[in-house]
Protein backbone atom coordinates (compact mmCIF):
# COMPACT_ATOMS: atom_id res chain seq x y z
CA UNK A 1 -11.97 9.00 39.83
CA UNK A 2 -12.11 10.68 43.44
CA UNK A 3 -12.82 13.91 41.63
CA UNK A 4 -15.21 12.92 39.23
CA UNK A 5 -17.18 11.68 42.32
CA UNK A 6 -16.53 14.64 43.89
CA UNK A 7 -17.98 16.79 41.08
CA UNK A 8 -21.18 14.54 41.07
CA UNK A 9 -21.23 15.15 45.10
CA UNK A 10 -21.55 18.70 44.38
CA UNK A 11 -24.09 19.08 41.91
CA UNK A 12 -26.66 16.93 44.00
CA UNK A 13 -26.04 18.37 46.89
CA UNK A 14 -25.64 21.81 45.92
CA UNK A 15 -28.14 21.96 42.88
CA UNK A 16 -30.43 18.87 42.40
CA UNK A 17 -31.14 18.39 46.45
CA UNK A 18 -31.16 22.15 46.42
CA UNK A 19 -34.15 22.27 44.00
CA UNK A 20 -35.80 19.53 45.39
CA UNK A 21 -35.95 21.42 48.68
CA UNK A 22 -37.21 24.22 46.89
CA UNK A 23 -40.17 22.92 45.37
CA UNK A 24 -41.15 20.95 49.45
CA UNK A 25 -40.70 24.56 50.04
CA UNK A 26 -38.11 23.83 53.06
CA UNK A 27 -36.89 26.05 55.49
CA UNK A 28 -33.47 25.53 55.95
CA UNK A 29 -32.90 27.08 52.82
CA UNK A 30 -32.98 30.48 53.75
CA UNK A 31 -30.47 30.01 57.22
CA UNK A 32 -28.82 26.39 56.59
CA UNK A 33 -30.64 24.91 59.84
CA UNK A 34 -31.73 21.19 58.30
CA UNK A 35 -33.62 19.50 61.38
CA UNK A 36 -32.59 16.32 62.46
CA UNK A 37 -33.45 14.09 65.31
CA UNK A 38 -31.22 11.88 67.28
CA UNK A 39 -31.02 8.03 66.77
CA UNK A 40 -30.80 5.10 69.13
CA UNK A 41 -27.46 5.43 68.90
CA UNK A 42 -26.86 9.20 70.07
CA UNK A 43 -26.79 9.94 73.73
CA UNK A 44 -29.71 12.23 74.46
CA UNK A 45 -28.89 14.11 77.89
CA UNK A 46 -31.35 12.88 80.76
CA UNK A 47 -30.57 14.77 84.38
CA UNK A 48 -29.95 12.42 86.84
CA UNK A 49 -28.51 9.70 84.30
CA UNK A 50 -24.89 9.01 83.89
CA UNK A 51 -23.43 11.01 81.35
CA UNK A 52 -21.77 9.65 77.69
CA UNK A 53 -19.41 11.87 79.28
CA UNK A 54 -19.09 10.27 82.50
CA UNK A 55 -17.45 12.04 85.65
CA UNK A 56 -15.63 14.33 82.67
CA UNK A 57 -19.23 16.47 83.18
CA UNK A 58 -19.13 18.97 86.06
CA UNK A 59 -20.80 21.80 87.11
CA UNK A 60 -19.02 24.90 85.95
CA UNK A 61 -21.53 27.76 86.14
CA UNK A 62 -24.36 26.94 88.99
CA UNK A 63 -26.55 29.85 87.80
CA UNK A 64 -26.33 28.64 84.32
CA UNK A 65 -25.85 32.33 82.86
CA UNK A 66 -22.59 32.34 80.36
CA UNK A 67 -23.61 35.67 78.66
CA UNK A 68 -20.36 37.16 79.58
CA UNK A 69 -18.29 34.68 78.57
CA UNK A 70 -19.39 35.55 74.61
CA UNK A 71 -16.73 35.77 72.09
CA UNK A 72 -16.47 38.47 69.58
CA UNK A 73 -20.05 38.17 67.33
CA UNK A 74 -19.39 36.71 63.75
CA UNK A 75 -21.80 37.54 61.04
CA UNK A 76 -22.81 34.00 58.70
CA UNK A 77 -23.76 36.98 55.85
CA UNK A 78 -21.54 39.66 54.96
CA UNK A 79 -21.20 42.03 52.03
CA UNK A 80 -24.73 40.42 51.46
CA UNK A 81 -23.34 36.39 50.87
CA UNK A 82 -24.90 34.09 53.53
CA UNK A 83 -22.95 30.92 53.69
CA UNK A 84 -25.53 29.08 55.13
CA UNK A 85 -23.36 27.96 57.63
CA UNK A 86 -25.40 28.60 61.42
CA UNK A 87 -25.11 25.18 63.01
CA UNK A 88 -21.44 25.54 62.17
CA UNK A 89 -21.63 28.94 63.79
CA UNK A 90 -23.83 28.44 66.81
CA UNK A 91 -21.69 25.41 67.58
CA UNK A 92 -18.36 27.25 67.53
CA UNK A 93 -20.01 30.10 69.68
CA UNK A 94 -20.63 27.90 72.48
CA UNK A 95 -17.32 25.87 72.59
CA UNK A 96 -15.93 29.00 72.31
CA UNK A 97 -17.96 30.20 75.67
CA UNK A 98 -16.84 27.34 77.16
CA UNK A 99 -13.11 28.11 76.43
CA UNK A 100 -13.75 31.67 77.41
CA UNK A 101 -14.76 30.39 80.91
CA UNK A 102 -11.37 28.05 80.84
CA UNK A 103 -9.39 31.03 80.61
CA UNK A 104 -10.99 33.01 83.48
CA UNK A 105 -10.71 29.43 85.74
CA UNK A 106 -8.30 28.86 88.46
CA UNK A 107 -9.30 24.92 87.51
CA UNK A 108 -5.83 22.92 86.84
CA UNK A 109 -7.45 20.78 83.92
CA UNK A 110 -8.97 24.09 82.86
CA UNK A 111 -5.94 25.60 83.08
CA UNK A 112 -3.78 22.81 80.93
CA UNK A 113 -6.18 23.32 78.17
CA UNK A 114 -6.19 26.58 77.83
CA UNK A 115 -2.04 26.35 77.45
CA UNK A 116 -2.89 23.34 74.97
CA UNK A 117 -5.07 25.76 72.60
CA UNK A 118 -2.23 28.56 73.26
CA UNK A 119 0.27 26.17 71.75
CA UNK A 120 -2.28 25.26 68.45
CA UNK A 121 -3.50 28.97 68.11
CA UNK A 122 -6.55 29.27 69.10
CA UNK A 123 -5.97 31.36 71.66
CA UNK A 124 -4.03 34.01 70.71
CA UNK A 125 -3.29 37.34 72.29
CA UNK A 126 -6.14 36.87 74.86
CA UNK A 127 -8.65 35.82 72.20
CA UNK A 128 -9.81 32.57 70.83
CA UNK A 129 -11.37 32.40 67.72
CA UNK A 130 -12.02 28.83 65.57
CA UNK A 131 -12.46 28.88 62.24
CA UNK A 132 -16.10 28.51 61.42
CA UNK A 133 -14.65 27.72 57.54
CA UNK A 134 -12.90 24.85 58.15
CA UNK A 135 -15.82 23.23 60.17
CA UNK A 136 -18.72 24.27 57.79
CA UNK A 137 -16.62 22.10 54.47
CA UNK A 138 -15.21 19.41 56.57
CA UNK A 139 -18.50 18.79 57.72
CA UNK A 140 -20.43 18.51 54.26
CA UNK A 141 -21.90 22.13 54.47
CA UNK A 142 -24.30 23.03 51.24
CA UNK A 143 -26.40 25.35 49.77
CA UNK A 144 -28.71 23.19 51.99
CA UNK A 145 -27.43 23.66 55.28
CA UNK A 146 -26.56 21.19 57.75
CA UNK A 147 -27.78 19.65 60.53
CA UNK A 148 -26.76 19.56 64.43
CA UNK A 149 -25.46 16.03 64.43
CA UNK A 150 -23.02 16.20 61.29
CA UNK A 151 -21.20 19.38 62.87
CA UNK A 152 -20.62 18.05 65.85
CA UNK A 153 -19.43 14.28 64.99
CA UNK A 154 -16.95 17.11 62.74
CA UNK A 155 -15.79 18.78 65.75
CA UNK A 156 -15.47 15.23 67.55
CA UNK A 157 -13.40 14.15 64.28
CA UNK A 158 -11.03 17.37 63.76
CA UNK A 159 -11.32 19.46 67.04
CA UNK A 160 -10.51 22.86 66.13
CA UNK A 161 -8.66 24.81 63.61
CA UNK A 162 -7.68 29.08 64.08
CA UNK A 163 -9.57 31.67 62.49
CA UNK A 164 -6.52 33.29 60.89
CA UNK A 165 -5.21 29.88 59.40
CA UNK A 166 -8.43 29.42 57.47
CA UNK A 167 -10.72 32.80 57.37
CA UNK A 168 -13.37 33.73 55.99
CA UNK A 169 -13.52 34.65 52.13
CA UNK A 170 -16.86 36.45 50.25
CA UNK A 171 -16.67 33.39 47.12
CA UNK A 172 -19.13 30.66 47.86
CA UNK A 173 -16.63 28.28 45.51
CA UNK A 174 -13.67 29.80 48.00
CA UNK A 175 -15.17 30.00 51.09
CA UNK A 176 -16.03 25.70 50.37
CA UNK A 177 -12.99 24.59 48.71
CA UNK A 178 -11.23 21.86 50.24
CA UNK A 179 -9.56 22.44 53.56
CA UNK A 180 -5.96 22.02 53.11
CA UNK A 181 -4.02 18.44 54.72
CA UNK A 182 -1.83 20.49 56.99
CA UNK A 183 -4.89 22.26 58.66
CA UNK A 184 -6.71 18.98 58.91
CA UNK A 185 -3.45 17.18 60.46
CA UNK A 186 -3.53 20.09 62.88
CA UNK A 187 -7.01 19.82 64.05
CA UNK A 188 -6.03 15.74 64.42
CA UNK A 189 -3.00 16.49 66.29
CA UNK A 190 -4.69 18.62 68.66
CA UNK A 191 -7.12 15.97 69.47
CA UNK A 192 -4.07 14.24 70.84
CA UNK A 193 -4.40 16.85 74.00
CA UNK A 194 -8.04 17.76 74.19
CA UNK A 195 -11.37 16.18 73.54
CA UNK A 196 -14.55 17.49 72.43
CA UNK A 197 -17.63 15.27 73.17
CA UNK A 198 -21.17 16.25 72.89
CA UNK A 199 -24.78 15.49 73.41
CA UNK A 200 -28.13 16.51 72.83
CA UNK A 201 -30.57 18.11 74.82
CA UNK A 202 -34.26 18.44 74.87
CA UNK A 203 -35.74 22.11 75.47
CA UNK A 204 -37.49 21.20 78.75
CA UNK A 205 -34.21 20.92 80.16
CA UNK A 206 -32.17 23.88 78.48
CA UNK A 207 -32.28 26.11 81.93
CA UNK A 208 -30.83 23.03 84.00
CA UNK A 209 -28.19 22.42 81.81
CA UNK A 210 -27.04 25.67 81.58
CA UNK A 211 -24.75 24.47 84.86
CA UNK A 212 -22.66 22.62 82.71
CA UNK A 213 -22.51 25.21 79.61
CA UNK A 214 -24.33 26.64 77.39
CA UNK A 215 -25.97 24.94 74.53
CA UNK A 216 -27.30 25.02 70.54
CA UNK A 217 -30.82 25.24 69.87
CA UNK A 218 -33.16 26.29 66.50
CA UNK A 219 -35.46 28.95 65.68
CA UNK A 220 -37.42 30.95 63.18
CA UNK A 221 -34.98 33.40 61.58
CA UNK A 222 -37.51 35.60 60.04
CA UNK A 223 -40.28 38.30 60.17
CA UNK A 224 -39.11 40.02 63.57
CA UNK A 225 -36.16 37.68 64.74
CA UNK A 226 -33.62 40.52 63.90
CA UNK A 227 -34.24 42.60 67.12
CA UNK A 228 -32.87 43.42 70.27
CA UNK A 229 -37.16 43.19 72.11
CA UNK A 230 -38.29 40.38 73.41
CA UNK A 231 -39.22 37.96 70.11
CA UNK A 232 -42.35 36.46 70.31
CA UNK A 233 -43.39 32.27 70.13
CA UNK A 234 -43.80 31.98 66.34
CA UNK A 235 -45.51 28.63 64.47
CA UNK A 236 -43.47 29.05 61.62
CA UNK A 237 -41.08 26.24 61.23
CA UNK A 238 -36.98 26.46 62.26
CA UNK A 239 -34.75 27.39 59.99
CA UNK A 240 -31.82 28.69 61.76
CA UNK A 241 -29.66 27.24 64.58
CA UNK A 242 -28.09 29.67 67.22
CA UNK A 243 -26.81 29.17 70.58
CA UNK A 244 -28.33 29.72 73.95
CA UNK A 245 -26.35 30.73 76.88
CA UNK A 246 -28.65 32.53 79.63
CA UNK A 247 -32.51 33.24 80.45
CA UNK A 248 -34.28 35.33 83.17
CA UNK A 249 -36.78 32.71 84.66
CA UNK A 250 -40.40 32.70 83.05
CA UNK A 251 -39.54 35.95 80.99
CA UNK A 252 -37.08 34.77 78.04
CA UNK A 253 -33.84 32.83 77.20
CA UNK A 254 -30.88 34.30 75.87
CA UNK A 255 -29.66 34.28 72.02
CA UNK A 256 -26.32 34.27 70.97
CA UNK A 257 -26.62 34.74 67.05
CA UNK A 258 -24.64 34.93 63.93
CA UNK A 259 -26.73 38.01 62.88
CA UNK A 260 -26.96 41.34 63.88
CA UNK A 261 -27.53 41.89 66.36
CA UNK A 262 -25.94 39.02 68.15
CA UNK A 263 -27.44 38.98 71.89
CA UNK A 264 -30.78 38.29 71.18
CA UNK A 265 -34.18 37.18 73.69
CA UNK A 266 -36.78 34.84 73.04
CA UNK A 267 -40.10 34.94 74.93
CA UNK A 268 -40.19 31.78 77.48
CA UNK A 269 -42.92 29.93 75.77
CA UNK A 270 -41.21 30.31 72.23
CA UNK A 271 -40.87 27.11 71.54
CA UNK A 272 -37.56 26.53 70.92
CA UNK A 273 -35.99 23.09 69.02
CA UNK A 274 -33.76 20.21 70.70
CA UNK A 275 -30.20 21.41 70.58
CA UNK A 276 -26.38 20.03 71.36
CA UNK A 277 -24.23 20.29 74.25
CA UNK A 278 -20.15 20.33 74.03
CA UNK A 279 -17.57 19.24 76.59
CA UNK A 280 -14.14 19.99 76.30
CA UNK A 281 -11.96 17.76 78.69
CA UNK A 282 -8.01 16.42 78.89
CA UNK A 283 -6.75 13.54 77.37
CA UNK A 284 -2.76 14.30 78.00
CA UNK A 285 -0.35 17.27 78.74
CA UNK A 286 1.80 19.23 76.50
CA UNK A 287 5.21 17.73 76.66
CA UNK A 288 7.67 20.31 78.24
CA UNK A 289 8.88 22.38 75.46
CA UNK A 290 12.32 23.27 76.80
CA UNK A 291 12.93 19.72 76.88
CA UNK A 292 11.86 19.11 73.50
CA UNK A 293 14.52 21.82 72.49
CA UNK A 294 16.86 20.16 74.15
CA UNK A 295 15.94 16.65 73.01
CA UNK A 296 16.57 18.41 69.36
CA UNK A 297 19.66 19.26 70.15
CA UNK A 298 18.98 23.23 70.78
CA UNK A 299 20.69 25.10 73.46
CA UNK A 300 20.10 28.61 72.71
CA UNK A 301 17.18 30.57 71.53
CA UNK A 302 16.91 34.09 69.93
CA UNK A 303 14.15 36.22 69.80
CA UNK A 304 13.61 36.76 66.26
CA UNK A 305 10.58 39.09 65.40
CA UNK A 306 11.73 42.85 65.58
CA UNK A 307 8.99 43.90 64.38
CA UNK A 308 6.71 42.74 67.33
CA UNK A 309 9.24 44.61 69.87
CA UNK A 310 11.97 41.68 69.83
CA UNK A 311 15.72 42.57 70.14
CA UNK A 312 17.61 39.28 69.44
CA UNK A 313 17.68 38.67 73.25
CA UNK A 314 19.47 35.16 73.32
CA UNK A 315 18.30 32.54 76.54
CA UNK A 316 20.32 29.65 77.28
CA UNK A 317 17.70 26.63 77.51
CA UNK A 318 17.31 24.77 80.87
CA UNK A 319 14.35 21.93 81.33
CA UNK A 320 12.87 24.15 83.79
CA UNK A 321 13.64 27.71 82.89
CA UNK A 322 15.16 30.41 80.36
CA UNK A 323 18.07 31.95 81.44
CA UNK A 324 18.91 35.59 79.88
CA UNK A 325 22.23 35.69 78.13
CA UNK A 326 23.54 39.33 78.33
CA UNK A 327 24.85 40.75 75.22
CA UNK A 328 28.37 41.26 76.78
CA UNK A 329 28.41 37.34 77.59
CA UNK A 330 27.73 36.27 73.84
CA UNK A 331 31.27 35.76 72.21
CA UNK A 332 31.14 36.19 68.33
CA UNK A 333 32.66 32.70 67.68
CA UNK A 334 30.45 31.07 69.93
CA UNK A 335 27.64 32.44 68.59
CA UNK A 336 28.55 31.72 64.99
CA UNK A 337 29.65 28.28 66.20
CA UNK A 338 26.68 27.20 67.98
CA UNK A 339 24.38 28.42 64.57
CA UNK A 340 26.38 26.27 62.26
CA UNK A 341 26.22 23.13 64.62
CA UNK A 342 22.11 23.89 64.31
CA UNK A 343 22.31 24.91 68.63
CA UNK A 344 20.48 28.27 67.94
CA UNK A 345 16.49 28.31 67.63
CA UNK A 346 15.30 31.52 66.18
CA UNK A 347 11.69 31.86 68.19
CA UNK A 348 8.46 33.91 68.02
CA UNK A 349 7.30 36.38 70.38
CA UNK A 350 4.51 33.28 71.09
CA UNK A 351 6.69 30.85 71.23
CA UNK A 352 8.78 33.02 73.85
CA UNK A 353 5.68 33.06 75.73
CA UNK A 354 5.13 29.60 75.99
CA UNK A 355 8.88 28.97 76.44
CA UNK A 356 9.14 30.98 79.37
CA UNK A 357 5.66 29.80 81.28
């Protein structure tokens, strides 16, 4: 029955609304941008007002400029397939910024976070990078678009999910299939550690709030928006979402796009649309994983991938420390013995890392 519905699910909102929009001639069929304004119900940022957020908002850059906390660009359209997918994109940018900033802060709930998105993989190796895939289908992405509002109430919902564990993939039917239970129970357990709240904010005060990150916003992808000059206020109605993440006062605000090229500048009086603001804040620490070893009944580990410049080093585990276990100390016998009784944890080179922190 669920997938009968789900097959009728698709064909409206991938064909029939699809059509529909095409005859109304609307925009957000070329970029996926479908404009949406808040409710009663959504908190609409006001300066001077207490936050949703409460005391959880801070300052964290005072001269609102976040340009060089951009992650690596990713392209919505390549090998010429555009998944439609920009609100999904431009929201992942900027909570990406923001985690950027984390990483470079000496701040101790900054600095718990970032060891809580070490532990689920999205940072890795000095990167982070979320999977824009997961977030466009578990948020109802279509052929459509989407709208501001349903991606974030998605990132509220399922937090974040690594690139690598779901990438992207040219098929349109691929890139949207289901995302799998075990990547959704990830995201959920995540959100046991971290929250992600959000709020949007009108244009007239996208320069102020800059202090507290950067933001989405909408535009006109078309005509001249593909440029690295200064793009000029258009009338033509928004299609695209991006994010926004610097300006240079009464010349132009900063672009951060999912097409080439990515850093983009739009004239000051452009004109651009209301947009969304994340926060990222601490619910509860990582437990301490030594002790969790322990707890399991572990009291050895062994570095296990060669291949990533491990040599079986073996670490007696303490609650506070790892302590190196020379090759000439390891007995054969005790070594075999301790494997069979299930003592011995064969580790990653990441889980090494976050063993020995």
């Amino acid at each position: 029955m669920n997938e009968f519905k789900n097959i009728i699910k698709n064909l409206l909102d991938n064909y029939f609304l699809y059509y529909i929009d095409k005859v109304r001639g609307c925009p957000n069929l070329d970029n996926g941008f479908i404009e949406v304004k808040p409710t009663n119900t959504d908190y609409i940022h006001e300066e001077g007002r207490m936050s949703l957020l409460g005391e959880r908002k801070r300052v964290l850059l005072p001269d609102g400029q976040w340009q060089k906390y951009r992650p690596e660009g990713e392209l919505q359209k390549r090998n010429g397939r555009d998944k439609i997918a920009c609100v999904t994109f431009s929201s992942l940018n900027v909570i990406e910024e923001l985690i950027r900033f984390m990483m470079d802060s000496n701040d101790e709930e900054h600095i718990e976070i970032v060891k809580i998105l070490k532990h689920f993989g999205i940072i890795k190796d000095g990167k982070v990078n979320c999977s824009d895939r997961a977030i466009a289908k578990l948020s109802g992405t279509t052929r459509r678009g989407n709208s501001f509002k349903r991606v974030a109430q998605t990132i509220h919902k399922y937090l974040l999910i690594p690139e690598e564990d779901y990438a992207w993939v040219d098929n349109w039917n691929d890139y949207y299939k289901p995302v799998l239970k075990n990547l959704i129970e990830q995201g959920e357990e995540l959100g046991k550690y971290i929250e992600i709240n959000y709020e949007w904010v009108y244009p007239k005060e996208f320069n102020e709030i800059k202090r507290y990150g950067p933001h989405t916003t909408s535009v006109f992808a078309g005509g001249r928006w593909n440029t690295s000059d200064i793009i000029p206020r258009t009338n033509q109605r928004h299609n695209h979402a991006t994010g926004s993440d610097g300006f240079e006062m009464n010349k132009y605000d900063d672009i951060f796009d999912s097409y080439n090229p990515f850093g983009k500048r739009v004239a000051w009086n452009y004109g651009l649309g209301m947009g969304m603001q994340f926060t990222i804040s601490l619910k509860k620490k990582l437990p301490n994983l030594r002790q969790k070893l322990l707890n399991d009944g572990y009291e050895w580990v062994i570095r296990a991938e060669q291949e990533k410049g491990a040599k079986g080093e073996a670490y007696d585990i303490e609650t506070d420390k790892l302590i190196y276990l020379p090759p000439a100390d390891l007995i054969q016998n005790t070594v075999k013995e301790k494997s069979i009784q299930g003592k011995i944890k064969f580790i990653t080179e990441e889980e090494f890392k976050q063993l020995n922190n």
